[in-house]
C-alpha atoms as a PDB file:
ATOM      1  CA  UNK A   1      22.172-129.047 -61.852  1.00  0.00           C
ATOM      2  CA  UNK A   2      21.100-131.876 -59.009  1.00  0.00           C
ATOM      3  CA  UNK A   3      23.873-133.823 -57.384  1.00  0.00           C
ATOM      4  CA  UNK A   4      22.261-136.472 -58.850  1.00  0.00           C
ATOM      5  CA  UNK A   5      21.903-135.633 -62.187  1.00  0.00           C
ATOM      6  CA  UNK A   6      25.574-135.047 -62.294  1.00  0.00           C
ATOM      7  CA  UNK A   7      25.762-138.353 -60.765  1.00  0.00           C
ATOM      8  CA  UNK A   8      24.140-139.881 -63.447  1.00  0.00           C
ATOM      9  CA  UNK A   9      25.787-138.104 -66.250  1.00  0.00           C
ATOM     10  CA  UNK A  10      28.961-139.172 -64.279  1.00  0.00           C
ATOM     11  CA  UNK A  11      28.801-142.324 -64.515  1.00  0.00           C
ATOM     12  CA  UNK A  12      27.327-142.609 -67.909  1.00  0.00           C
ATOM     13  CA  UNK A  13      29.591-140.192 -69.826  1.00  0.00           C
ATOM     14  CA  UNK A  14      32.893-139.254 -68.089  1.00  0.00           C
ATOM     15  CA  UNK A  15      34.585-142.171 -66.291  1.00  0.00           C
ATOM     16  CA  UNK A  16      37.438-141.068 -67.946  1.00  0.00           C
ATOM     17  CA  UNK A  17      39.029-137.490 -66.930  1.00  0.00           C
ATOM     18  CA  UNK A  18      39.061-136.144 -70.363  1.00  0.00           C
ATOM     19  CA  UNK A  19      35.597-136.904 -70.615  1.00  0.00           C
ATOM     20  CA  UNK A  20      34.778-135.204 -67.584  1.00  0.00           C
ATOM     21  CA  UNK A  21      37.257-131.948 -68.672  1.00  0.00           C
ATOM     22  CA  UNK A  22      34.819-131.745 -71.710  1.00  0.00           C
ATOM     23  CA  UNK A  23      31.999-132.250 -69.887  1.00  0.00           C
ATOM     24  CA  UNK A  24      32.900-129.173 -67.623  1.00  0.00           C
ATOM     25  CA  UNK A  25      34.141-127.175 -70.387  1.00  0.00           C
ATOM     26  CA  UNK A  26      30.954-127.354 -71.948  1.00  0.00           C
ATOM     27  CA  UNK A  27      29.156-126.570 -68.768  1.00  0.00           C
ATOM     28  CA  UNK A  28      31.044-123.491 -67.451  1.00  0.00           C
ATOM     29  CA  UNK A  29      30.456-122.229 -64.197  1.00  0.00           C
ATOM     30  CA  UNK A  30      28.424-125.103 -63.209  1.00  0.00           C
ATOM     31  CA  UNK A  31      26.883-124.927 -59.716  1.00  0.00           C
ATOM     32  CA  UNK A  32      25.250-128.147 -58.052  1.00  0.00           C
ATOM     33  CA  UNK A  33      21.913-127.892 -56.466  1.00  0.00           C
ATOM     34  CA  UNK A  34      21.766-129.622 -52.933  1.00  0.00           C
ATOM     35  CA  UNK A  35      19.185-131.944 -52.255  1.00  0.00           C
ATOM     36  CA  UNK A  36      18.275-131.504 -48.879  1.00  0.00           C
ATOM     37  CA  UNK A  37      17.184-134.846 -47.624  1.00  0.00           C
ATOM     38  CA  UNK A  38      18.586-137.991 -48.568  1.00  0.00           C
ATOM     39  CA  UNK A  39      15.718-140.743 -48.417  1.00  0.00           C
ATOM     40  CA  UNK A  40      17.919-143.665 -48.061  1.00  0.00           C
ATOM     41  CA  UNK A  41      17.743-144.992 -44.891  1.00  0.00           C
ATOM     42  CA  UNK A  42      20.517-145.240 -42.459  1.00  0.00           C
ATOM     43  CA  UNK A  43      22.563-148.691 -41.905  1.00  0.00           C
ATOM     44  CA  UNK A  44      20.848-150.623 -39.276  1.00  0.00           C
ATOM     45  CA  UNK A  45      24.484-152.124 -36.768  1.00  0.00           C
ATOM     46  CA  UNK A  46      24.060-153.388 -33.671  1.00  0.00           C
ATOM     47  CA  UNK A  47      24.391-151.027 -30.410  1.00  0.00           C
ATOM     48  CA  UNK A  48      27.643-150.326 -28.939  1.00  0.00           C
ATOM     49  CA  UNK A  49      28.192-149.702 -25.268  1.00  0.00           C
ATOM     50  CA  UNK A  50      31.563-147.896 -26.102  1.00  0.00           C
ATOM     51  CA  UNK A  51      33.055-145.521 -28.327  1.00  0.00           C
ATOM     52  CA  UNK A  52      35.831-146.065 -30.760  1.00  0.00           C
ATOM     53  CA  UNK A  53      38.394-143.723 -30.590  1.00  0.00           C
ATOM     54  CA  UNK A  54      40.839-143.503 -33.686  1.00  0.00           C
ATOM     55  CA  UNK A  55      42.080-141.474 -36.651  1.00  0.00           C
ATOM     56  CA  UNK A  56      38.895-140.355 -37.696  1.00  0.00           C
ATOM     57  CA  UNK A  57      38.080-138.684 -35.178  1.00  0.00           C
ATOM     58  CA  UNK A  58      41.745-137.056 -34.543  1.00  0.00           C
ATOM     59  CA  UNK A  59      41.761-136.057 -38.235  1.00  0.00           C
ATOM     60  CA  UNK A  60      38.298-134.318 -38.241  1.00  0.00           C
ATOM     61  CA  UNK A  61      39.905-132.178 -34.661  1.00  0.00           C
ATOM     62  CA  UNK A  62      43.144-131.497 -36.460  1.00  0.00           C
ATOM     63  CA  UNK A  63      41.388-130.047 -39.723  1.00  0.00           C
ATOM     64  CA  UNK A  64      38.646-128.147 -37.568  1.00  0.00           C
ATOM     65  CA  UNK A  65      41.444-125.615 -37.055  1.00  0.00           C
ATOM     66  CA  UNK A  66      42.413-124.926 -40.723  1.00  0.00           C
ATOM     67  CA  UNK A  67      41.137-121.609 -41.628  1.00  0.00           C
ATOM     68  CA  UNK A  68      39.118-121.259 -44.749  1.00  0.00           C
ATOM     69  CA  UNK A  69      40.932-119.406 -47.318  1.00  0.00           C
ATOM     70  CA  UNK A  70      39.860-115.951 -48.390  1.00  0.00           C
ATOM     71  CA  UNK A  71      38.887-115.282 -52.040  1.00  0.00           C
ATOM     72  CA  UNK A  72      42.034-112.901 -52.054  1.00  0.00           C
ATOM     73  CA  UNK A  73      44.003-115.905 -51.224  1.00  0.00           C
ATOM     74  CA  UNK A  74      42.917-118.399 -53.380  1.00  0.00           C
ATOM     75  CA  UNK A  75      43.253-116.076 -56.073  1.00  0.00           C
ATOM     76  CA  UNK A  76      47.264-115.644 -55.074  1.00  0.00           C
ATOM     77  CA  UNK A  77      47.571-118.885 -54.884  1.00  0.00           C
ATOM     78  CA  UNK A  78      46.416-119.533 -58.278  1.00  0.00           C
ATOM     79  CA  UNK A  79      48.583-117.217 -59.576  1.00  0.00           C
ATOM     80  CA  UNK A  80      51.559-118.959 -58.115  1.00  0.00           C
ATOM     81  CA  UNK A  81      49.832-122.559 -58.741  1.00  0.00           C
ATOM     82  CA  UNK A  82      53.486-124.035 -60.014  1.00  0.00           C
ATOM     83  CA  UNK A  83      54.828-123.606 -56.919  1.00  0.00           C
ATOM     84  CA  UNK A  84      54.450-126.508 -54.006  1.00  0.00           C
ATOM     85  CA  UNK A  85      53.671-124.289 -51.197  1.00  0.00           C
ATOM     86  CA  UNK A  86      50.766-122.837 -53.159  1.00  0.00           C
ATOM     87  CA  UNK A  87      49.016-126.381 -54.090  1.00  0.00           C
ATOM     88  CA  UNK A  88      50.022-127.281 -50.547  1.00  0.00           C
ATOM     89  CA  UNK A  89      48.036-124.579 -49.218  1.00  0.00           C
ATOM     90  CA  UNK A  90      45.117-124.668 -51.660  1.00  0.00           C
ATOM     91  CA  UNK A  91      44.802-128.560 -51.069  1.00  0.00           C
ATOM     92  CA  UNK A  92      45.085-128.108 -47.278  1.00  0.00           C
ATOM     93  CA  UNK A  93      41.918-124.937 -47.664  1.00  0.00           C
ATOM     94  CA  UNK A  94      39.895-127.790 -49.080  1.00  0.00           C
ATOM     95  CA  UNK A  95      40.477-130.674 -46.259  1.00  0.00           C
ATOM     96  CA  UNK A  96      37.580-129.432 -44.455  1.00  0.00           C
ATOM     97  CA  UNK A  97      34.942-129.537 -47.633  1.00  0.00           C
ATOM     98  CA  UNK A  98      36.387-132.534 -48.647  1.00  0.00           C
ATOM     99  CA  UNK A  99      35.468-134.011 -45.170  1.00  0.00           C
ATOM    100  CA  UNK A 100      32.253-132.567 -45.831  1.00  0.00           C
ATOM    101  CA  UNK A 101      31.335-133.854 -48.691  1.00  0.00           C
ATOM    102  CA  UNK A 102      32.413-137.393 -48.349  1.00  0.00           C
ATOM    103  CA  UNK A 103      29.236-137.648 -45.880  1.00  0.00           C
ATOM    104  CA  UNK A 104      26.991-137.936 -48.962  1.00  0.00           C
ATOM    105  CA  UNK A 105      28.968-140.811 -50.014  1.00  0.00           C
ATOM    106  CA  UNK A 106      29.153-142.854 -46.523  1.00  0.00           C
ATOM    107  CA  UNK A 107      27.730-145.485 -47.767  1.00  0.00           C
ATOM    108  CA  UNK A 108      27.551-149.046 -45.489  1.00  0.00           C
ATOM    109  CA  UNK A 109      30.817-151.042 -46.679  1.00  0.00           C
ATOM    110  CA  UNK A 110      32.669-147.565 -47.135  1.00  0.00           C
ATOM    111  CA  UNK A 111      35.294-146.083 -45.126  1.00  0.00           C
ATOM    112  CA  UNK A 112      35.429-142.740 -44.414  1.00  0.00           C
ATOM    113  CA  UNK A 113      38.653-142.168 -44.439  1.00  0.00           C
ATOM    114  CA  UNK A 114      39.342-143.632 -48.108  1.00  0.00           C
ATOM    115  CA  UNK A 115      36.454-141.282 -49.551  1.00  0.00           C
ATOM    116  CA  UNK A 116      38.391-138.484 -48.026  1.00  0.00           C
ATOM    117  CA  UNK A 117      41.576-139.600 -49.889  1.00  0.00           C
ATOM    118  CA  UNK A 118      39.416-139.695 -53.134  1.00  0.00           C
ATOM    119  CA  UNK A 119      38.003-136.574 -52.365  1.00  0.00           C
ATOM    120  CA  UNK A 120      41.858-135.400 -52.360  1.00  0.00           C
ATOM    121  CA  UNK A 121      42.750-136.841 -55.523  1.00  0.00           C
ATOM    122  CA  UNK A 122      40.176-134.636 -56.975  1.00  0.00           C
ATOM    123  CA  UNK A 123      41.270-131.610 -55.596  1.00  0.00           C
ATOM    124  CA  UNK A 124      44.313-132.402 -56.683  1.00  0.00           C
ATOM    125  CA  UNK A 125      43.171-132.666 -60.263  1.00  0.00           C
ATOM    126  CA  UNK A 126      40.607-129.859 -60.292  1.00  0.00           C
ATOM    127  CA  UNK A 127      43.607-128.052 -59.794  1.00  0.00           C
ATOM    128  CA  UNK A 128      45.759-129.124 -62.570  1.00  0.00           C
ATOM    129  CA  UNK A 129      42.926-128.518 -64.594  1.00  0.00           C
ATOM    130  CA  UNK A 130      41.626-125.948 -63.917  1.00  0.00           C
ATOM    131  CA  UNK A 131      40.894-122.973 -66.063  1.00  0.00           C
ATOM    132  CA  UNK A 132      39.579-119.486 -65.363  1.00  0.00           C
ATOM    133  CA  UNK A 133      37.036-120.025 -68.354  1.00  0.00           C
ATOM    134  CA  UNK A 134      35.566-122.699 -66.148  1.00  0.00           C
ATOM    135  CA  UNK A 135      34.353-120.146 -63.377  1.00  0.00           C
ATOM    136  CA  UNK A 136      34.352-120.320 -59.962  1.00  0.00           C
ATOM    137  CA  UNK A 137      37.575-122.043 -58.632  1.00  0.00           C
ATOM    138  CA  UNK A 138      35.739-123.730 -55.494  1.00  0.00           C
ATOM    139  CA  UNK A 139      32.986-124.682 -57.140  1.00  0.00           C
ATOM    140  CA  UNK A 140      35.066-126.490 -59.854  1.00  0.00           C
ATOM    141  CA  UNK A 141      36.886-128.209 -56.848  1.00  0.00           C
ATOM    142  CA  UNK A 142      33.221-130.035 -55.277  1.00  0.00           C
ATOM    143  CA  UNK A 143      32.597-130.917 -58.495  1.00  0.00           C
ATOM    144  CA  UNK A 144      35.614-133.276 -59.042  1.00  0.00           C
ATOM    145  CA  UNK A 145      35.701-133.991 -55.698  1.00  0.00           C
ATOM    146  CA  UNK A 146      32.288-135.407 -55.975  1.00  0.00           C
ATOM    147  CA  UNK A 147      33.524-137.244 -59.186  1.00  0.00           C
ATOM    148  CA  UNK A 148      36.128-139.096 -57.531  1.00  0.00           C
ATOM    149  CA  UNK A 149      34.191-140.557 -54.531  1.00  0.00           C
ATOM    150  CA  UNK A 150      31.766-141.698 -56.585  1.00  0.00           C
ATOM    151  CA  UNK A 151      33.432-143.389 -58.745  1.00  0.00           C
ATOM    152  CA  UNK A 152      34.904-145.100 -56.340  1.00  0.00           C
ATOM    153  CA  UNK A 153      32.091-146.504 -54.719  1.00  0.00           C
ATOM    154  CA  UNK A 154      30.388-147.071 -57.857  1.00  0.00           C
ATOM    155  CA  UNK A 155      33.307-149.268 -58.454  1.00  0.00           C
ATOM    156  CA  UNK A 156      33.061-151.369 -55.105  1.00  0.00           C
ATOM    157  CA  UNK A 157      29.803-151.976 -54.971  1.00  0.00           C
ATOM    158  CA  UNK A 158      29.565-153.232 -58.570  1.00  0.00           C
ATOM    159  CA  UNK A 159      32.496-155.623 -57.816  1.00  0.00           C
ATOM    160  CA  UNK A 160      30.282-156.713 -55.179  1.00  0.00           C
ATOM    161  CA  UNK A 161      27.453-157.209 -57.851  1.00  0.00           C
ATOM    162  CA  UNK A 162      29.603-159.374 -59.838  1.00  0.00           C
ATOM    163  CA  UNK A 163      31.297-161.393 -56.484  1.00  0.00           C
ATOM    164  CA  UNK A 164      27.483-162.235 -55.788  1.00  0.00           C
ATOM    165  CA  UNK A 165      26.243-162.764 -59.531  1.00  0.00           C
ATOM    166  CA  UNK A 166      29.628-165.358 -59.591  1.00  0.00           C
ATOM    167  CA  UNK A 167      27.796-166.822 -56.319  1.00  0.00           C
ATOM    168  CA  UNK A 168      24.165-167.715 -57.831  1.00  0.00           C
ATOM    169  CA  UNK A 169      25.692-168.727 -61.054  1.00  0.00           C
ATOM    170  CA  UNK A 170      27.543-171.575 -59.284  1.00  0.00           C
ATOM    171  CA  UNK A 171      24.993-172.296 -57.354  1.00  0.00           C
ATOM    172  CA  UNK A 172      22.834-172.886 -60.089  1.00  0.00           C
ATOM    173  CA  UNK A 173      25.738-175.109 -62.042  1.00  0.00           C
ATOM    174  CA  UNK A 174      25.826-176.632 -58.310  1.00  0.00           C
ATOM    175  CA  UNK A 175      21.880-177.957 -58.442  1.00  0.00           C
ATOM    176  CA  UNK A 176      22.080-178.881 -62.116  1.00  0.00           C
ATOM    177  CA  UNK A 177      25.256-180.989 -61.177  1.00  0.00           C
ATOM    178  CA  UNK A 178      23.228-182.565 -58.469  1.00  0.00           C
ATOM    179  CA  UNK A 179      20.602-183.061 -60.310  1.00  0.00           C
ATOM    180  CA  UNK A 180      21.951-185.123 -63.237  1.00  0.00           C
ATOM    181  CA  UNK A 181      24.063-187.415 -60.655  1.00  0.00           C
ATOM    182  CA  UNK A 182      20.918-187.993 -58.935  1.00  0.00           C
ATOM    183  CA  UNK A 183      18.895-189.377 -62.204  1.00  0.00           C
ATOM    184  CA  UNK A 184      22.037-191.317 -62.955  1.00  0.00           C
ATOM    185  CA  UNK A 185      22.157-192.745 -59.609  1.00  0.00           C
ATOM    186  CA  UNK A 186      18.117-193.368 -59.454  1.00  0.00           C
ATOM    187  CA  UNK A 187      18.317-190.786 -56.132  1.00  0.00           C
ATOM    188  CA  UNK A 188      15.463-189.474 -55.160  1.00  0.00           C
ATOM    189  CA  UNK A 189      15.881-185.573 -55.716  1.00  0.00           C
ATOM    190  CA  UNK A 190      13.978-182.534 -54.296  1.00  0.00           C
ATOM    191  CA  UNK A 191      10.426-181.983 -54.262  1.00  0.00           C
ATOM    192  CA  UNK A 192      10.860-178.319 -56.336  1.00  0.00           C
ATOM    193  CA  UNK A 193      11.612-179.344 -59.745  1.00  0.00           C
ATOM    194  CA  UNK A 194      14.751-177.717 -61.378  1.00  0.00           C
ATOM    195  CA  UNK A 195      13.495-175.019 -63.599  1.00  0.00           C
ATOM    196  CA  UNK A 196      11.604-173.718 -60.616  1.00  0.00           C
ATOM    197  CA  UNK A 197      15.036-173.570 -58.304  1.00  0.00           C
ATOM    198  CA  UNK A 198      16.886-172.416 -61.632  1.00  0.00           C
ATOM    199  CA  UNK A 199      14.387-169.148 -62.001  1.00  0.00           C
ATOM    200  CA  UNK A 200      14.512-168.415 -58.597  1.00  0.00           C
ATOM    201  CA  UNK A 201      18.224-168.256 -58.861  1.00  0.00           C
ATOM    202  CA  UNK A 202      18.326-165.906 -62.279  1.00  0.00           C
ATOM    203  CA  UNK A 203      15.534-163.314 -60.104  1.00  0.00           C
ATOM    204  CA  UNK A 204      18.234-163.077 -57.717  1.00  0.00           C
ATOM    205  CA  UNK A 205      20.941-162.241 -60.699  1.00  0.00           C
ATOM    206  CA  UNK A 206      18.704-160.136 -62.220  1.00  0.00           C
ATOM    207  CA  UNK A 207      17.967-158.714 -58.669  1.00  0.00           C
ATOM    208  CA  UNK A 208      21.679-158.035 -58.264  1.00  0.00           C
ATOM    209  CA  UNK A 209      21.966-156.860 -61.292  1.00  0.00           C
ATOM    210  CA  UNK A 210      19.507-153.702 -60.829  1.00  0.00           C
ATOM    211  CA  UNK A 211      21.542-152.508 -57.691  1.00  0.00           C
ATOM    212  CA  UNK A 212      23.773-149.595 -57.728  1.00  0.00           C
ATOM    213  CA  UNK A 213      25.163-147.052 -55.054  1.00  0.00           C
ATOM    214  CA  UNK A 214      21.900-145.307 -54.280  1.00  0.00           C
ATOM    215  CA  UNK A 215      20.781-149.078 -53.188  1.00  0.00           C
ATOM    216  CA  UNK A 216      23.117-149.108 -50.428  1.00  0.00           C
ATOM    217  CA  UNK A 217      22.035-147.527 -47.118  1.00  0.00           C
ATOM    218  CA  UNK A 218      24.306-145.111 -45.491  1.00  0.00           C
ATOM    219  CA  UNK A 219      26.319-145.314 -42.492  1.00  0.00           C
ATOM    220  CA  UNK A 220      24.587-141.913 -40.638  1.00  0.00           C
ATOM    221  CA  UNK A 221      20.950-140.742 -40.072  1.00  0.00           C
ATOM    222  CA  UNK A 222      20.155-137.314 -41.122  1.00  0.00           C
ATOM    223  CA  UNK A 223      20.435-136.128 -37.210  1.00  0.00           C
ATOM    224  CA  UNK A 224      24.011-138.325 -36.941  1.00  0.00           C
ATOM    225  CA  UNK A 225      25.684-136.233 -39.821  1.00  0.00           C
ATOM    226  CA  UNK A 226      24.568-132.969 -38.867  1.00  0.00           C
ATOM    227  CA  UNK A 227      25.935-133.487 -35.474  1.00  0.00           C
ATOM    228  CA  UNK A 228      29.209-134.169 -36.697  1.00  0.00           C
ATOM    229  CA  UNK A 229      29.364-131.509 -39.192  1.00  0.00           C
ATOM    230  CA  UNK A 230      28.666-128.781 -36.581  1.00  0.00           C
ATOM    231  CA  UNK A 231      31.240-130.411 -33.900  1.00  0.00           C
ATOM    232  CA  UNK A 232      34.174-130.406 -36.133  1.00  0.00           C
ATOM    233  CA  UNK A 233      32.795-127.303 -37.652  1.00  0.00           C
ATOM    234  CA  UNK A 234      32.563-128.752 -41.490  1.00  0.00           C
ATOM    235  CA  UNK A 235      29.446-126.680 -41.946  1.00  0.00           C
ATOM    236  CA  UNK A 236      28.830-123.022 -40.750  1.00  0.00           C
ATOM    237  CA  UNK A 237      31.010-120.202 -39.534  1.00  0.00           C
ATOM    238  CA  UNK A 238      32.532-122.022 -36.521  1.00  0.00           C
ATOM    239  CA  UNK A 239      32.692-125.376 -34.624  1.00  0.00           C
ATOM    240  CA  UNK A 240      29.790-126.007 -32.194  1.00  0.00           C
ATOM    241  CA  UNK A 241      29.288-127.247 -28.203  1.00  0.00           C
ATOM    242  CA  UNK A 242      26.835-130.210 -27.892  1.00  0.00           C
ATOM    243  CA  UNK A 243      24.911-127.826 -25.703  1.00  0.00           C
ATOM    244  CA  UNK A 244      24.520-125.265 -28.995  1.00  0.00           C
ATOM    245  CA  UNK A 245      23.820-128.264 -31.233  1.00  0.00           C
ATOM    246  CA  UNK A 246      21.105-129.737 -28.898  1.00  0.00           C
ATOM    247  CA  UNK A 247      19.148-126.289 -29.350  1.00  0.00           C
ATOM    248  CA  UNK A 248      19.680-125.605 -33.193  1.00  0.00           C
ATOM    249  CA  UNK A 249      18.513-129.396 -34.020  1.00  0.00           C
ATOM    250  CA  UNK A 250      15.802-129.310 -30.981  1.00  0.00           C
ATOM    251  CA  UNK A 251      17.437-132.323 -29.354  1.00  0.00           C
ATOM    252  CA  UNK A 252      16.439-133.005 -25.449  1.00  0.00           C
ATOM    253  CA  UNK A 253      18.976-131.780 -23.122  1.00  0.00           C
ATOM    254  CA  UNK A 254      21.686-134.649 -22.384  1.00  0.00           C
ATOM    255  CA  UNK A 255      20.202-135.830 -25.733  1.00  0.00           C
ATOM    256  CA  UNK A 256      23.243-134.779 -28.354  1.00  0.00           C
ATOM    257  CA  UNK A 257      26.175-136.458 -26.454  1.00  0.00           C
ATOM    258  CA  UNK A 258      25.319-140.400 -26.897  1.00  0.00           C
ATOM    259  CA  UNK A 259      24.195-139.184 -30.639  1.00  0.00           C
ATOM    260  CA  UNK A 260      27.816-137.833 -31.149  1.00  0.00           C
ATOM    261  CA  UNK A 261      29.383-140.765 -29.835  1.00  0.00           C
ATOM    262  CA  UNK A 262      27.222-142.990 -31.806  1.00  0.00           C
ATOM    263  CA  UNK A 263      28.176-141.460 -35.275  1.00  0.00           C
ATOM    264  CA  UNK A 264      31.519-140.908 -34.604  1.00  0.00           C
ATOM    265  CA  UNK A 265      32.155-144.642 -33.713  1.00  0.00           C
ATOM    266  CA  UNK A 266      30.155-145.155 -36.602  1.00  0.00           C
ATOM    267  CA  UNK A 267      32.376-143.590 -39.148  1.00  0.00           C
ATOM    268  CA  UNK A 268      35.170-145.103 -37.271  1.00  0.00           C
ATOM    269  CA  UNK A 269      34.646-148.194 -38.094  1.00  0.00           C
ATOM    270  CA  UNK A 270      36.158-150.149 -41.080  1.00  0.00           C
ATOM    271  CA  UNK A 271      34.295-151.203 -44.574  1.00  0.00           C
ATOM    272  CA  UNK A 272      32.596-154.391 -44.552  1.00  0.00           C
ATOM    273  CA  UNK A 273      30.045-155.356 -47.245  1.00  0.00           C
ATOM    274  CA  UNK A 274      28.215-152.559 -49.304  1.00  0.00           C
ATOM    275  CA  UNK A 275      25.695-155.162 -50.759  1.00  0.00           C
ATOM    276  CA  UNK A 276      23.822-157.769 -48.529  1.00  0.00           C
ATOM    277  CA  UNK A 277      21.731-159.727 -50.094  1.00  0.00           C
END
């Protein structure tokens, strides 16, 4: 299945965990099918002559040296599951795939560091959930992983949608208002009659209304989050020099360093607005 036709069957079907647990049981074994370019284009920000240095990027070192876990481990650590030290462990195996994954959810308005506490959640309850029956154990984990950072961006940017839909309805109470007091007050009013303002204002409800997540552009360009995936080693069999990465992306020497600092500062940065309109 496509990321985003589990997406889309996500959000339609299993916003609540049961529904999801069904919707897994009835799909065993399920394996997701990466698309390989994203076409959304990247948040445009304005440049920065400086680099912001913060947890994100201390967190992303620190978990570059967790070793993955062997398939012999995992599997004695499922065994022992009810102990702390074992969910500990199998939680902690995870950090660096969670990290990985909440790059396809960096969305402009999001902060990285909250998908990666979503992203933990779900390990968390992939784990309580999980079931030999529903195959492999690490592919089970993405999957709710996935689940729970999208549903929490799904969830911010529609409260956007309905912070902005609150906006042009008052501001089309607003010119009716205005309107009245200014027959009642022989005013001269605007030049644009009212029903022509009051249907531009429903086009941008109904404008608002179409958005969802894959509306918002996200933080990184392609080149920015592969960068960062091979320095902090999130992808791949080990971490990577700028020098290495410069060659395996055929980057100009000198080229990969202000790139890195770029997207890291990026990411480092706080929310904002997901929607602007």
């Amino acid at each position: 299945m496509k990321v985003r036709e589990l997406e889309k069957e996500i959000l339609a079907n299993c916003i609540e965990d049961k529904d999801f647990i069904k919707f897994l049981k009835s799909n065993p074994g399920l394996k997701l099918e990466l698309e390989s370019v994203d076409i959304r284009k990247e948040e445009k920000v304005e440049e920065n002559s400086y680099v912001v240095e913060g947890i994100v990027g201390e967190y992303l070192e620190e978990i570059s040296y967790i070793q993955p876990l062997s398939k012999e481990e995992i599997n004695d650590l499922m065994e022992t599951l009810d102990e702390e030290e074992s969910s500990h462990k199998l939680v902690e195996g995870n950090l660096r795939e969670v990290a990985n994954i909440a790059f396809d959810y960096l969305i402009a308005g999001i902060d990285y560091l909250d998908l990666i506490q979503e992203g933990n959640i779900g390990v968390i309850k992939a784990l309580e959930e999980y079931r030999p029956s529903n195959g492999d154990v690490l592919e089970y984990i993405k999957l709710w992983v996935r689940r729970e950072m999208l549903l929490f961006i799904d969830e911010r940017v529609e409260t956007e949608k309905y912070m902005y839909k609150g906006y042009f309805a008052k501001r089309k109470e607003e010119l009716i208002e205005h309107e009245i007091v200014a027959e009642l007050e022989e005013e001269q009013v605007d030049e644009i009659p009212l029903d022509e303002k009051s249907e531009i204002i429903e086009e941008k409800i109904n404008e608002v209304e179409k958005l969802d997540f894959t509306s918002v552009p996200k933080k990184l360009s392609q080149v920015e989050e592969e960068i960062l995936k091979r320095y902090y080693g999130l992808v791949g069999d080990k971490r990577e020099s700028l020098f290495e990465i410069e060659n395996e992306l055929d980057l100009k020497r000198g080229e990969g360093e202000p790139l890195f600092e770029e997207a890291l500062t990026k990411i480092s940065l706080g929310g904002g607005r997901s929607l602007k309109i």
